[in-house]
PDB file of N, CA and C in Angstrom:
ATOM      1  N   UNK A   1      60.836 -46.598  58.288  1.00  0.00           N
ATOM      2  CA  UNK A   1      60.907 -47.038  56.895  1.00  0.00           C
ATOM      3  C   UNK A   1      61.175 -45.833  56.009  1.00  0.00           C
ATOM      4  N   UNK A   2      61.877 -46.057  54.893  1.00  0.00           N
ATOM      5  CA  UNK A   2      62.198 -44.989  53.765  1.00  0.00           C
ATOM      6  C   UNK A   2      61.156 -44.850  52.644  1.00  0.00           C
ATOM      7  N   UNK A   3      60.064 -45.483  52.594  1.00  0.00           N
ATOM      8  CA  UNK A   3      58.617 -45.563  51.874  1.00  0.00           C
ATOM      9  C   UNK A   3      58.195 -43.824  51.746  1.00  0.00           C
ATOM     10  N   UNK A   4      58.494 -42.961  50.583  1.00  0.00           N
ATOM     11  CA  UNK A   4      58.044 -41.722  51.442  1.00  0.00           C
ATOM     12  C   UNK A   4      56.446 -41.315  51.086  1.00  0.00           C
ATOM     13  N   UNK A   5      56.059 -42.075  49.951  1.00  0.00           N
ATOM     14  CA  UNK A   5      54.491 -41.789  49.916  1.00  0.00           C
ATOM     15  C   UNK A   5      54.000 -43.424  50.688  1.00  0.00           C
ATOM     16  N   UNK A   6      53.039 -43.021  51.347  1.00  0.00           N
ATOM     17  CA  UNK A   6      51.780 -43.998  51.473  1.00  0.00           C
ATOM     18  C   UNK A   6      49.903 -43.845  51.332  1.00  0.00           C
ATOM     19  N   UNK A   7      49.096 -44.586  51.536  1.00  0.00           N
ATOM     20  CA  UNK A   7      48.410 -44.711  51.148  1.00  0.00           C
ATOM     21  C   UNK A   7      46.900 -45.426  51.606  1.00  0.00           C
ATOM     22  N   UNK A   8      45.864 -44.688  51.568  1.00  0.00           N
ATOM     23  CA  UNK A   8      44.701 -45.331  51.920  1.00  0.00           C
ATOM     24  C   UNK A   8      43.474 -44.941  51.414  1.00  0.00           C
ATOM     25  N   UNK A   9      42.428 -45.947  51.465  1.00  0.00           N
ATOM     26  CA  UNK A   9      41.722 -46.099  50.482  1.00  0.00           C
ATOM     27  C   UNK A   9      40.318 -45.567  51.651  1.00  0.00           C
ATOM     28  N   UNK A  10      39.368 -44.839  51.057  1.00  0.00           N
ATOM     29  CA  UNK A  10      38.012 -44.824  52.043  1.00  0.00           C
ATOM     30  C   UNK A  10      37.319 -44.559  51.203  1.00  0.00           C
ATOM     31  N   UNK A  11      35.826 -44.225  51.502  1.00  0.00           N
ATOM     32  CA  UNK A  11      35.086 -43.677  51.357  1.00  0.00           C
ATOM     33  C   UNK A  11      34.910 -42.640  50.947  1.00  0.00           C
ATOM     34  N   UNK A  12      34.191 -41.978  49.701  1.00  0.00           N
ATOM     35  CA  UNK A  12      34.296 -40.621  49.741  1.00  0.00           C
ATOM     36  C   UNK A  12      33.295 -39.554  50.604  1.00  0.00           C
ATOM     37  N   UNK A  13      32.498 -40.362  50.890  1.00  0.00           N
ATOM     38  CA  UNK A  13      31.933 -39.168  52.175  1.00  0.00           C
ATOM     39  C   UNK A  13      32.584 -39.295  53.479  1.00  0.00           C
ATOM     40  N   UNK A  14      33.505 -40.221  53.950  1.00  0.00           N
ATOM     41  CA  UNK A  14      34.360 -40.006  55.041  1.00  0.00           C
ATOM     42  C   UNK A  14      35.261 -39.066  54.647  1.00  0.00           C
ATOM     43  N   UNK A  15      35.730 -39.189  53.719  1.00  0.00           N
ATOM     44  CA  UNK A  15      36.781 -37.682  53.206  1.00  0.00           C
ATOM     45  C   UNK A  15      36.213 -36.853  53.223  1.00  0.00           C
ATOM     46  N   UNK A  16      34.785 -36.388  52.588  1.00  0.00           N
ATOM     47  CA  UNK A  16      34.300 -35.205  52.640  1.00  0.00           C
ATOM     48  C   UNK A  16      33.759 -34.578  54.289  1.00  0.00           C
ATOM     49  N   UNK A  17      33.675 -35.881  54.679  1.00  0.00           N
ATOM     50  CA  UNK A  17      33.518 -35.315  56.648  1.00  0.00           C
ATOM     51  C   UNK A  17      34.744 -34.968  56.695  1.00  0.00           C
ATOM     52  N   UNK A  18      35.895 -35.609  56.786  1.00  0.00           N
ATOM     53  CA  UNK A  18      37.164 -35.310  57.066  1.00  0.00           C
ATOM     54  C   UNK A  18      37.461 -33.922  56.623  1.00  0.00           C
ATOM     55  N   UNK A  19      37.577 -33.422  55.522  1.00  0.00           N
ATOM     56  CA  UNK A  19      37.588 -31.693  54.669  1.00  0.00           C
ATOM     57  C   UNK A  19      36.890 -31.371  55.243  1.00  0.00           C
ATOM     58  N   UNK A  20      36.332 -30.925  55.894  1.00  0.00           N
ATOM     59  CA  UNK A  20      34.907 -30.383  56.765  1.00  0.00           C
ATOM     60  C   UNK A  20      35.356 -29.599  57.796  1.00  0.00           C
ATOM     61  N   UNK A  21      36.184 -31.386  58.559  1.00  0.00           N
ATOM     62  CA  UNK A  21      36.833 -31.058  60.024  1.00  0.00           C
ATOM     63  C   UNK A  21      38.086 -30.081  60.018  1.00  0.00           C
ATOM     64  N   UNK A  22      38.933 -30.925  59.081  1.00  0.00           N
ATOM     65  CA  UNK A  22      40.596 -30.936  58.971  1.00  0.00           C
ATOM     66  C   UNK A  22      41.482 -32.152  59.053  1.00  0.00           C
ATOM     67  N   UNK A  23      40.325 -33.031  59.641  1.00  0.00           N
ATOM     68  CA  UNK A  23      41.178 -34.178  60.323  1.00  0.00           C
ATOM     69  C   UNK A  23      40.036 -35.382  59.995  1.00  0.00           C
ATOM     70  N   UNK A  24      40.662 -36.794  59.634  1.00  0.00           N
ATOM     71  CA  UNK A  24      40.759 -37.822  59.684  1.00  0.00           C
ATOM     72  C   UNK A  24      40.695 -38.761  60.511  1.00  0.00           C
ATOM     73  N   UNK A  25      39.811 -39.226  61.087  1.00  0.00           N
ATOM     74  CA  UNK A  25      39.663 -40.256  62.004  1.00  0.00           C
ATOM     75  C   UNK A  25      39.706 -41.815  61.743  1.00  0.00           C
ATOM     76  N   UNK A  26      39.680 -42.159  60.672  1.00  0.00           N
ATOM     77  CA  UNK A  26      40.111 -43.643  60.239  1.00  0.00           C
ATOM     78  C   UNK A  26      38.599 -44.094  59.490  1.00  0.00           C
ATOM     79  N   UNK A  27      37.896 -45.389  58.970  1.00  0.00           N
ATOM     80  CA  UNK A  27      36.591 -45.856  58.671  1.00  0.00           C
ATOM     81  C   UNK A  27      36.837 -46.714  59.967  1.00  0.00           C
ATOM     82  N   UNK A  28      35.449 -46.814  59.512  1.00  0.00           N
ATOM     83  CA  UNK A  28      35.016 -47.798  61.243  1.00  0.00           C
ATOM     84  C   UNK A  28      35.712 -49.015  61.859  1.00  0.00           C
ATOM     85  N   UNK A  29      36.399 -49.397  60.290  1.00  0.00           N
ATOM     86  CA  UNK A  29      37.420 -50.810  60.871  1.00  0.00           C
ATOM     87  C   UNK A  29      38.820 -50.147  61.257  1.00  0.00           C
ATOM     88  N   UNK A  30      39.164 -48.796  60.746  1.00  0.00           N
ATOM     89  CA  UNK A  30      40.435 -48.426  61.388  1.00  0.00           C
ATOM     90  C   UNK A  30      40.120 -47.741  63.045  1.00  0.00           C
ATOM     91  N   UNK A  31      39.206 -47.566  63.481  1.00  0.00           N
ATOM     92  CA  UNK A  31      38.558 -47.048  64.492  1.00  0.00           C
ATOM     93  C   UNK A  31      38.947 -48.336  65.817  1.00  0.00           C
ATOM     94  N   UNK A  32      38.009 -49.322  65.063  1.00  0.00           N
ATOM     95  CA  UNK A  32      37.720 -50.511  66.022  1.00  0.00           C
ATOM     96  C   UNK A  32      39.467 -51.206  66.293  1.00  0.00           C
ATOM     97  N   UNK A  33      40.455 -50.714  65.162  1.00  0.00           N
ATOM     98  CA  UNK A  33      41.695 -51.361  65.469  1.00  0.00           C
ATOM     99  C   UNK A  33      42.585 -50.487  66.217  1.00  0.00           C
ATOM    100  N   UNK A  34      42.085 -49.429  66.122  1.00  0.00           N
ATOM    101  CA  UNK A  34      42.648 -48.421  67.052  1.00  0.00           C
ATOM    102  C   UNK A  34      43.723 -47.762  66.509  1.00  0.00           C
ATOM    103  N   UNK A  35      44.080 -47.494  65.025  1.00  0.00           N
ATOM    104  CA  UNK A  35      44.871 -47.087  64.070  1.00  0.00           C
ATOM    105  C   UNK A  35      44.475 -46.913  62.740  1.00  0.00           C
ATOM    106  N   UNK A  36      44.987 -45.929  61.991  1.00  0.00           N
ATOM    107  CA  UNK A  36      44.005 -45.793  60.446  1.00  0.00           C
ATOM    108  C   UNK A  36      45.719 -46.520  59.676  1.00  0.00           C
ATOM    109  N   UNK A  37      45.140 -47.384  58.913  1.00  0.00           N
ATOM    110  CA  UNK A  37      45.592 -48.574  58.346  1.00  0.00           C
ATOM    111  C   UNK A  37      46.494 -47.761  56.988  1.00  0.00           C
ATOM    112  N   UNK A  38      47.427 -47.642  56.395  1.00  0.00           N
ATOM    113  CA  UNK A  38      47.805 -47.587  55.266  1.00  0.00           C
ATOM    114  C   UNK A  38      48.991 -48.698  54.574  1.00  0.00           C
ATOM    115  N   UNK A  39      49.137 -48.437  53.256  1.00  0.00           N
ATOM    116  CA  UNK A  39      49.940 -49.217  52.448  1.00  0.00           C
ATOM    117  C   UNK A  39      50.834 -48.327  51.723  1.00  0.00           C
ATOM    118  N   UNK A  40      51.965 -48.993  51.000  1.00  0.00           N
ATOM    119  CA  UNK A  40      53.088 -48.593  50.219  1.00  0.00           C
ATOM    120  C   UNK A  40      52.308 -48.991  49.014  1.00  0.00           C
ATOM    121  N   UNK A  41      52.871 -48.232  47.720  1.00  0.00           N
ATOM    122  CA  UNK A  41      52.461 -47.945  46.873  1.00  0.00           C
ATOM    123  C   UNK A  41      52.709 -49.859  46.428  1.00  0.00           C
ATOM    124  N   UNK A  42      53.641 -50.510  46.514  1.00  0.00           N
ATOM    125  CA  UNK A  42      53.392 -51.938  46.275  1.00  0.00           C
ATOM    126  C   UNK A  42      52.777 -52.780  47.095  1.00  0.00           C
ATOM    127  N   UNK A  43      52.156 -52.507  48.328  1.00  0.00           N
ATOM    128  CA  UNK A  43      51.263 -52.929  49.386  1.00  0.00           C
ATOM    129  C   UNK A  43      49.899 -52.778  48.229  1.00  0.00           C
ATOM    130  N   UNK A  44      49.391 -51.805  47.786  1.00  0.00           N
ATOM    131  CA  UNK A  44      47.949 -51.268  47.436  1.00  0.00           C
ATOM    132  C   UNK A  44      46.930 -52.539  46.730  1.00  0.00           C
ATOM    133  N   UNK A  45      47.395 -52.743  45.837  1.00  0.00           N
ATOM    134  CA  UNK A  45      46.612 -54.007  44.792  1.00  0.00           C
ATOM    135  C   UNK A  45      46.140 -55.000  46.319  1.00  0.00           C
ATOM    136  N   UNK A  46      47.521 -55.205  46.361  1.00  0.00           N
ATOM    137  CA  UNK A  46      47.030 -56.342  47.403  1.00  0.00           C
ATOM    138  C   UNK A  46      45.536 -56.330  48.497  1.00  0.00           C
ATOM    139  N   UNK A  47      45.858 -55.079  49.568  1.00  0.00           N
ATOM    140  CA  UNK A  47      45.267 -54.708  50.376  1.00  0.00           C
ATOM    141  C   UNK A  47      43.731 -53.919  49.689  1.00  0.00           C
ATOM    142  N   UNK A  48      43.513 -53.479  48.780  1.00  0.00           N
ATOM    143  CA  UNK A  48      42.116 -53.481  47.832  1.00  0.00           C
ATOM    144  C   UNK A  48      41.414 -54.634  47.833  1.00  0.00           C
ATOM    145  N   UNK A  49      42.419 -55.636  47.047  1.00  0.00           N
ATOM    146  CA  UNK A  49      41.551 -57.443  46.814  1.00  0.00           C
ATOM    147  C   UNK A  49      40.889 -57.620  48.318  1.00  0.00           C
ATOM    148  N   UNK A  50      41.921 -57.486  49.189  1.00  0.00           N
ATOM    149  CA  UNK A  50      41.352 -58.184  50.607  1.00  0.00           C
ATOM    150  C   UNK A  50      40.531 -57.187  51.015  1.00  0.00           C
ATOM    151  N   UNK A  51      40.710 -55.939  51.788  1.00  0.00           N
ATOM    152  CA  UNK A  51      39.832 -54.853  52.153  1.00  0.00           C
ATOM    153  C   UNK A  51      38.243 -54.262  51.577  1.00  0.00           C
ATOM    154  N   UNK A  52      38.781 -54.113  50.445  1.00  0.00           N
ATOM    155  CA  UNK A  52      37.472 -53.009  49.676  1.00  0.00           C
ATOM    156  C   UNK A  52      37.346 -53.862  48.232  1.00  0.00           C
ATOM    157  N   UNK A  53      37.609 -55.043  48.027  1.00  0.00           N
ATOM    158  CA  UNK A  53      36.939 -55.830  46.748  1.00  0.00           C
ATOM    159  C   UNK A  53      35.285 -55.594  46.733  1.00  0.00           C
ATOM    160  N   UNK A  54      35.655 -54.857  45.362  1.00  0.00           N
ATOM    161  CA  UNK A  54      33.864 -54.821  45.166  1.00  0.00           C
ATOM    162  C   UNK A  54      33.652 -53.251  45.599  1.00  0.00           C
ATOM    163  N   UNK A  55      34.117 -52.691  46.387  1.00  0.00           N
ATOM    164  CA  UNK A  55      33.348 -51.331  46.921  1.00  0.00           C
ATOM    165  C   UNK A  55      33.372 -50.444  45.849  1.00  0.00           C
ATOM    166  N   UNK A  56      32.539 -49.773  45.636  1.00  0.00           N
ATOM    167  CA  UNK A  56      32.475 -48.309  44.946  1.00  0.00           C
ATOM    168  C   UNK A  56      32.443 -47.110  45.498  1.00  0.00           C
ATOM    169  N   UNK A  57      33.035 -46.028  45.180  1.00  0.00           N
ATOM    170  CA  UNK A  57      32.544 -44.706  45.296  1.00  0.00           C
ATOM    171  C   UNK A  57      33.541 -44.512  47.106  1.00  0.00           C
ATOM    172  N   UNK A  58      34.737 -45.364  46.457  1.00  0.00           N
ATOM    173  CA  UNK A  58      35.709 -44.803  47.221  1.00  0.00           C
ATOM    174  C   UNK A  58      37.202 -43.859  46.664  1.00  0.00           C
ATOM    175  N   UNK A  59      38.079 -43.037  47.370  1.00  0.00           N
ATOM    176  CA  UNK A  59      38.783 -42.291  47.029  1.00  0.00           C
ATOM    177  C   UNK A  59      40.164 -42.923  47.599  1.00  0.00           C
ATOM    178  N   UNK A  60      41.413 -42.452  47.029  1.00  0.00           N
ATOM    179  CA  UNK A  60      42.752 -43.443  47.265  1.00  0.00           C
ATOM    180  C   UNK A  60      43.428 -41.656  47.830  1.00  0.00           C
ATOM    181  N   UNK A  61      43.984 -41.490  48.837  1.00  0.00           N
ATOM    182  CA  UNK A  61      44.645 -40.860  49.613  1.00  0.00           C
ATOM    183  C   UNK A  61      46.186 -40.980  49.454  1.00  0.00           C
ATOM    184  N   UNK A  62      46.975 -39.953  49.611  1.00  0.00           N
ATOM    185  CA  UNK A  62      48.115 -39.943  49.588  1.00  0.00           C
ATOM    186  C   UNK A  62      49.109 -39.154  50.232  1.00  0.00           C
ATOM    187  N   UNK A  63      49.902 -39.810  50.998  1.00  0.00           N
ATOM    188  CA  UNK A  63      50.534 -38.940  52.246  1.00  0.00           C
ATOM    189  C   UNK A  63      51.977 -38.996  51.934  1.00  0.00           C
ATOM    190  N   UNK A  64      52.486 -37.978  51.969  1.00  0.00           N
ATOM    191  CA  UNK A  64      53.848 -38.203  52.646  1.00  0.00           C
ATOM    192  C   UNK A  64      54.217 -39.122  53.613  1.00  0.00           C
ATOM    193  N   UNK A  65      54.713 -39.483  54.053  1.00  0.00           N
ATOM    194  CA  UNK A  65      54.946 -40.574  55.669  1.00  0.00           C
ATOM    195  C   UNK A  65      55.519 -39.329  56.458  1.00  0.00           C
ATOM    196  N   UNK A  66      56.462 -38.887  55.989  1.00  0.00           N
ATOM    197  CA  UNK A  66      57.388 -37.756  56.744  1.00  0.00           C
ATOM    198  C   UNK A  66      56.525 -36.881  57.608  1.00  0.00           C
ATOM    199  N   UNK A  67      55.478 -36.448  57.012  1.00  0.00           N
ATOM    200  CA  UNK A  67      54.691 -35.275  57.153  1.00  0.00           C
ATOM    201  C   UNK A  67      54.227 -36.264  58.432  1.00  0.00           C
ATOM    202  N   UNK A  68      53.662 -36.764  58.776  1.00  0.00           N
ATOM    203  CA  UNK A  68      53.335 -37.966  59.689  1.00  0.00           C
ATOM    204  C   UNK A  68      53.612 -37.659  61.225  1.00  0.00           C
ATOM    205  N   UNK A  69      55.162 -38.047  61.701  1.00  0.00           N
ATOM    206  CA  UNK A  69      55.515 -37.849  62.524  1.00  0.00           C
ATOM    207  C   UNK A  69      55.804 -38.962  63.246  1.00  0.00           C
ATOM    208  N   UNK A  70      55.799 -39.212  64.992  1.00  0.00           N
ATOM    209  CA  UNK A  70      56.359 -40.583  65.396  1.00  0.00           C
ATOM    210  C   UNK A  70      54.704 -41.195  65.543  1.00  0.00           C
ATOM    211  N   UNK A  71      53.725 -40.708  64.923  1.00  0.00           N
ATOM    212  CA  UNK A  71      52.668 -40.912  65.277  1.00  0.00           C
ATOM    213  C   UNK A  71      52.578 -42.579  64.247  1.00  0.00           C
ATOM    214  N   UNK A  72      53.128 -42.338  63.131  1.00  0.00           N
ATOM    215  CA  UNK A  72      53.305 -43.597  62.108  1.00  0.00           C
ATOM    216  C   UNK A  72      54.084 -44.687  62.582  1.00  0.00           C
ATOM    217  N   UNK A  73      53.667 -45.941  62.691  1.00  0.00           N
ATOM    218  CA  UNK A  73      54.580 -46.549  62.932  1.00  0.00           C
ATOM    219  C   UNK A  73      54.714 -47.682  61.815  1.00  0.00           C
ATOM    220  N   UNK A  74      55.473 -48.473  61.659  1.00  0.00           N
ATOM    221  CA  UNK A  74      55.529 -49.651  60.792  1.00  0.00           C
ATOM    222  C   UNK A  74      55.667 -50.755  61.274  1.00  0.00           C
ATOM    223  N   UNK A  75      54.275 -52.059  61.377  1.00  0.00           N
ATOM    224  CA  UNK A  75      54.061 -52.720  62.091  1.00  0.00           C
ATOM    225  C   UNK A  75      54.189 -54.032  61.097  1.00  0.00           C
ATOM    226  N   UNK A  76      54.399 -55.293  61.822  1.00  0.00           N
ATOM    227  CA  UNK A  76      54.050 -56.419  60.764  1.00  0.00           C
ATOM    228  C   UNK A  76      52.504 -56.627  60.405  1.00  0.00           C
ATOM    229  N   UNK A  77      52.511 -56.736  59.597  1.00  0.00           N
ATOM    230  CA  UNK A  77      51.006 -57.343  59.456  1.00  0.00           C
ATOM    231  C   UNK A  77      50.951 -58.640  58.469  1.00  0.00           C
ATOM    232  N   UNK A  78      50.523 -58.665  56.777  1.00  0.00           N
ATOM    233  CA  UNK A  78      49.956 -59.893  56.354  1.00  0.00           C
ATOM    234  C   UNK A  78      51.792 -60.485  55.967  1.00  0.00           C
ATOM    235  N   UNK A  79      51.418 -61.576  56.312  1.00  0.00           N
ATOM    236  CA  UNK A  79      52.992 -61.923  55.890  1.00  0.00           C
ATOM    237  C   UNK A  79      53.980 -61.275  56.454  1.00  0.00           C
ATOM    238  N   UNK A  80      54.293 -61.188  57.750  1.00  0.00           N
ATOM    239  CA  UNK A  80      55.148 -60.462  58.482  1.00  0.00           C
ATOM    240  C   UNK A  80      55.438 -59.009  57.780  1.00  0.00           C
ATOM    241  N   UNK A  81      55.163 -58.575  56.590  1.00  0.00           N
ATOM    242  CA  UNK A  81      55.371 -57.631  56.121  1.00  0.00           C
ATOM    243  C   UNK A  81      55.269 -56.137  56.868  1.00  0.00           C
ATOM    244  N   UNK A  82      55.807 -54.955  56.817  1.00  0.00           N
ATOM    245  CA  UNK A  82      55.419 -53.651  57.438  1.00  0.00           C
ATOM    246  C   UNK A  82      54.395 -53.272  56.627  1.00  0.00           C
ATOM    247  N   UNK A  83      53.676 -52.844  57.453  1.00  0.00           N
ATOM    248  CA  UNK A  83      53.037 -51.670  56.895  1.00  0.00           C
ATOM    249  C   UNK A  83      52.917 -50.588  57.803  1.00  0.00           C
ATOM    250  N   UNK A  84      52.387 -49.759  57.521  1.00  0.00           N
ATOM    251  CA  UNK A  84      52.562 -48.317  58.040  1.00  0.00           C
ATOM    252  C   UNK A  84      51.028 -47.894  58.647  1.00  0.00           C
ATOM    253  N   UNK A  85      51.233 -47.757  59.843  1.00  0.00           N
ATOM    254  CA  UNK A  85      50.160 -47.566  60.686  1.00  0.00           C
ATOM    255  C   UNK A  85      49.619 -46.019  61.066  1.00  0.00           C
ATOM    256  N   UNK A  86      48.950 -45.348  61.247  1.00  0.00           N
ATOM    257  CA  UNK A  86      48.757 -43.923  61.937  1.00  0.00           C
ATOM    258  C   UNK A  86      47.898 -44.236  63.349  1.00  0.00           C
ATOM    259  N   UNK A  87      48.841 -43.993  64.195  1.00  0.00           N
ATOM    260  CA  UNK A  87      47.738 -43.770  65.703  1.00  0.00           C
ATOM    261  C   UNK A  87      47.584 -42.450  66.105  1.00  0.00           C
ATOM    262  N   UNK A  88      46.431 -41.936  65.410  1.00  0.00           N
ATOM    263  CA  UNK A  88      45.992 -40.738  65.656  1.00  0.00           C
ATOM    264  C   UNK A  88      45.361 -40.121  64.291  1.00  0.00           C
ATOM    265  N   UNK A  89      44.689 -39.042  64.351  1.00  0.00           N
ATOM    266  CA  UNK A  89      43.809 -38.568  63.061  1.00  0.00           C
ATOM    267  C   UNK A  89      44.816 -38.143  62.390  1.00  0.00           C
ATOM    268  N   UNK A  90      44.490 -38.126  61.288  1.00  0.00           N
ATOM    269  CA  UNK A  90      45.367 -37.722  59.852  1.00  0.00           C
ATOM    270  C   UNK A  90      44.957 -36.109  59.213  1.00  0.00           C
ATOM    271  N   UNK A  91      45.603 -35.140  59.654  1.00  0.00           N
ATOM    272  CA  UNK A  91      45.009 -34.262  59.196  1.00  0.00           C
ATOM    273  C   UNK A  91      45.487 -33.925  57.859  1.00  0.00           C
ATOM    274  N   UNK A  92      44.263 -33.374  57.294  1.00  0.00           N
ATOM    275  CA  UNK A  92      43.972 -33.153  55.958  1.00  0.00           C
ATOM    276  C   UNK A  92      45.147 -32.681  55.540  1.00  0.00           C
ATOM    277  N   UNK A  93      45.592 -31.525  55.845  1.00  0.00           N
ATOM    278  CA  UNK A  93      46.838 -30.498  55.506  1.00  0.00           C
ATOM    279  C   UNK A  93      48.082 -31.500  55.353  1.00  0.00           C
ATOM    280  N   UNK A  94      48.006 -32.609  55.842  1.00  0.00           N
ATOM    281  CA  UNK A  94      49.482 -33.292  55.548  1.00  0.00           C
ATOM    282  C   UNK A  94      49.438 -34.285  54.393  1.00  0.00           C
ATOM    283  N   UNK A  95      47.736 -34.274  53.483  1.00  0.00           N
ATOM    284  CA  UNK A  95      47.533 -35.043  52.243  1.00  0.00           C
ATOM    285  C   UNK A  95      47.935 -34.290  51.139  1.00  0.00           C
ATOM    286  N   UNK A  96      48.706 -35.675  50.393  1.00  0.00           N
ATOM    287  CA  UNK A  96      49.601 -34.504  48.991  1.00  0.00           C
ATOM    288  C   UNK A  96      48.264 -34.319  48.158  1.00  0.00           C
ATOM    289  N   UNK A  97      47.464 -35.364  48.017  1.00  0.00           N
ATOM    290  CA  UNK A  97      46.780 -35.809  46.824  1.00  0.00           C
ATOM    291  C   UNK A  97      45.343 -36.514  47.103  1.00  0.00           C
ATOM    292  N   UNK A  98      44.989 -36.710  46.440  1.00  0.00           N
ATOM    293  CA  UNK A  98      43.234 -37.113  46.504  1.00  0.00           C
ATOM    294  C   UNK A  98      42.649 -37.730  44.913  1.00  0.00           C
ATOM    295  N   UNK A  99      42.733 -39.259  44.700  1.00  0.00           N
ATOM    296  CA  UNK A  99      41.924 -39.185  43.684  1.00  0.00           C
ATOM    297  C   UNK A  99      40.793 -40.558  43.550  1.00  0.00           C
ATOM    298  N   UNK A 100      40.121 -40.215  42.708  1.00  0.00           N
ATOM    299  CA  UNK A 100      38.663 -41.362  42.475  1.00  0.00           C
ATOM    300  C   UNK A 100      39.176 -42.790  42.535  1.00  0.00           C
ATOM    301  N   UNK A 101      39.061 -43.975  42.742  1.00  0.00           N
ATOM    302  CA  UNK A 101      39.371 -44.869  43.381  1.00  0.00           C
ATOM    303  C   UNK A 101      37.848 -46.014  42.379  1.00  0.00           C
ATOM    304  N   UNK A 102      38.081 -45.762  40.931  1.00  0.00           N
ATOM    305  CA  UNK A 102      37.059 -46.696  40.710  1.00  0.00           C
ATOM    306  C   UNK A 102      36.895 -47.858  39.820  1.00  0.00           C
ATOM    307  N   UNK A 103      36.254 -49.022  40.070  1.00  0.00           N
ATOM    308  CA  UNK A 103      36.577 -50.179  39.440  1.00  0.00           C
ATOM    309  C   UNK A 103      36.447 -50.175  37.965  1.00  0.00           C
ATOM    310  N   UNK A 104      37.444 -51.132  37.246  1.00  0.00           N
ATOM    311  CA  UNK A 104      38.021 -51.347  36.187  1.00  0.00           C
ATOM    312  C   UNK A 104      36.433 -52.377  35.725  1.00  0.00           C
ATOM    313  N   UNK A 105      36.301 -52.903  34.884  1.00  0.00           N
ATOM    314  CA  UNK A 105      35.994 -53.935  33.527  1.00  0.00           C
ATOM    315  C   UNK A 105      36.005 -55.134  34.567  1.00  0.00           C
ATOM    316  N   UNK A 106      37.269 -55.316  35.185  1.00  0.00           N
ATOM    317  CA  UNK A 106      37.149 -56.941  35.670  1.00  0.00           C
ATOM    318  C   UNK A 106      36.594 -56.676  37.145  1.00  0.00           C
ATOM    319  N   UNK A 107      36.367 -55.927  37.593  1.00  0.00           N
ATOM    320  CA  UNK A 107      35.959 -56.000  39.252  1.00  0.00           C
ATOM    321  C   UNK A 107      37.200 -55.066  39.683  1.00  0.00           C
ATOM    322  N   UNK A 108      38.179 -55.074  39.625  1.00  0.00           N
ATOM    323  CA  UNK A 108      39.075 -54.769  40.499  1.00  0.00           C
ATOM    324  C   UNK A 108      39.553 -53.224  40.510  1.00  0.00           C
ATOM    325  N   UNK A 109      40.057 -52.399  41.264  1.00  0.00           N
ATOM    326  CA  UNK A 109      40.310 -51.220  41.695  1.00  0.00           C
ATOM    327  C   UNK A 109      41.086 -50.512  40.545  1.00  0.00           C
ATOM    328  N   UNK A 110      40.861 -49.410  39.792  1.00  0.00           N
ATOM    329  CA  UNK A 110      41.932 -49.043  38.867  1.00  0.00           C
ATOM    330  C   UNK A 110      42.574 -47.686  39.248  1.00  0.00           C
ATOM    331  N   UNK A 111      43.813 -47.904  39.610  1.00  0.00           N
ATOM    332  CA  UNK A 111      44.711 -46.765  40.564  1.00  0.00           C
ATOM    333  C   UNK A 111      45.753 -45.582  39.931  1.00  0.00           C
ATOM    334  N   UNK A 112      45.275 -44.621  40.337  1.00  0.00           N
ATOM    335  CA  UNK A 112      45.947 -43.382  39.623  1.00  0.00           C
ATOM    336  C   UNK A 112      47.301 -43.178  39.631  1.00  0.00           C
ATOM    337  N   UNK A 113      47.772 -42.885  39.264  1.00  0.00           N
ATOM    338  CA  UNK A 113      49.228 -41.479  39.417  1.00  0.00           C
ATOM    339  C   UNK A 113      50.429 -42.862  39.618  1.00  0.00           C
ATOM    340  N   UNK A 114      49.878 -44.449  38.714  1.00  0.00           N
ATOM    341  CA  UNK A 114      50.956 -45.210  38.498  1.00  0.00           C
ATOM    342  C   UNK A 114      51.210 -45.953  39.639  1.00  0.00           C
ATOM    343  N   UNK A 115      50.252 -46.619  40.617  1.00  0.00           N
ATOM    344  CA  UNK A 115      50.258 -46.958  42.078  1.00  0.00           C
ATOM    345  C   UNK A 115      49.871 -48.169  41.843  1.00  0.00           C
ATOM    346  N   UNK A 116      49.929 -49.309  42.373  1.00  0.00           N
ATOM    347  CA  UNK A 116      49.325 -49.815  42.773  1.00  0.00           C
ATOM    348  C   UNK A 116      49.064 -51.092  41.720  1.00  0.00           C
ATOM    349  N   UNK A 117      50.311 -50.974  41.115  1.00  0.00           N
ATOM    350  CA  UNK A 117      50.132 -51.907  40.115  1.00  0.00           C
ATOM    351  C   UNK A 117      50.440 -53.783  40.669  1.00  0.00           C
ATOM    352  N   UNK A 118      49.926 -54.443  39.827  1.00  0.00           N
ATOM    353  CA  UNK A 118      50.755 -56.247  40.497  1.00  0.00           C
ATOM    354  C   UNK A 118      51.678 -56.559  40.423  1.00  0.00           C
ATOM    355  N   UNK A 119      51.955 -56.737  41.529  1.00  0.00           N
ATOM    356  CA  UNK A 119      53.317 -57.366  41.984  1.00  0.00           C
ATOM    357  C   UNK A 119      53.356 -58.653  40.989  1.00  0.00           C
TER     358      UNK A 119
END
């Protein structure tokens, strides 16, 4: 895919383990799927509502894809749609960006740097 930023949402003390290490191992549901899960910047809204509705005191990640390697792949998922998969840890050094990830007035996720807006 030509998508060149993507995107994922965690925890901020899994990031701060992750800065620690260097590397990224997924949250426990990207673990159990055996891939750390990301979205395109018009994927995001969506995959928040379903994923992390309601969570707090998470951080929104931002990768190059390129930086990646054949390790990314782009799989169907909701609605036959691609999304962009990582099988394998994500190391830190290949994240452009890092920011607070926190809910708006109505419940819902309010997303930085112009991301993640509704389709």
């Amino acid at each position: 895919m030509a998508d060149d930023l993507i995107y994922h949402m965690c925890k901020r003390a899994e990031w701060q383990a992750a800065q620690a290490t260097g590397g990224y191992a997924g949250s426990s549901q990207d673990v159990a799927d055996g891939f750390i899960h990301f979205s395109t910047a018009a994927q995001l809204a969506a995959s928040a509502a379903k994923h992390r509705a309601g969570q707090t005191d998470l951080v929104l990640i931002e990768v190059a894809a390129a930086r990646l390697g054949p390790a990314l792949r782009w799989e169907p998922s909701r609605g036959g749609a691609l999304f962009p998969h990582l099988y394998g840890v994500l190391p830190v050094a290949a994240v452009r960006r890092v920011a607070d990830l926190p809910l708006g007035p109505d419940g819902r996720h309010v997303f930085p740097w112009g991301v993640g807006a509704d389709a």
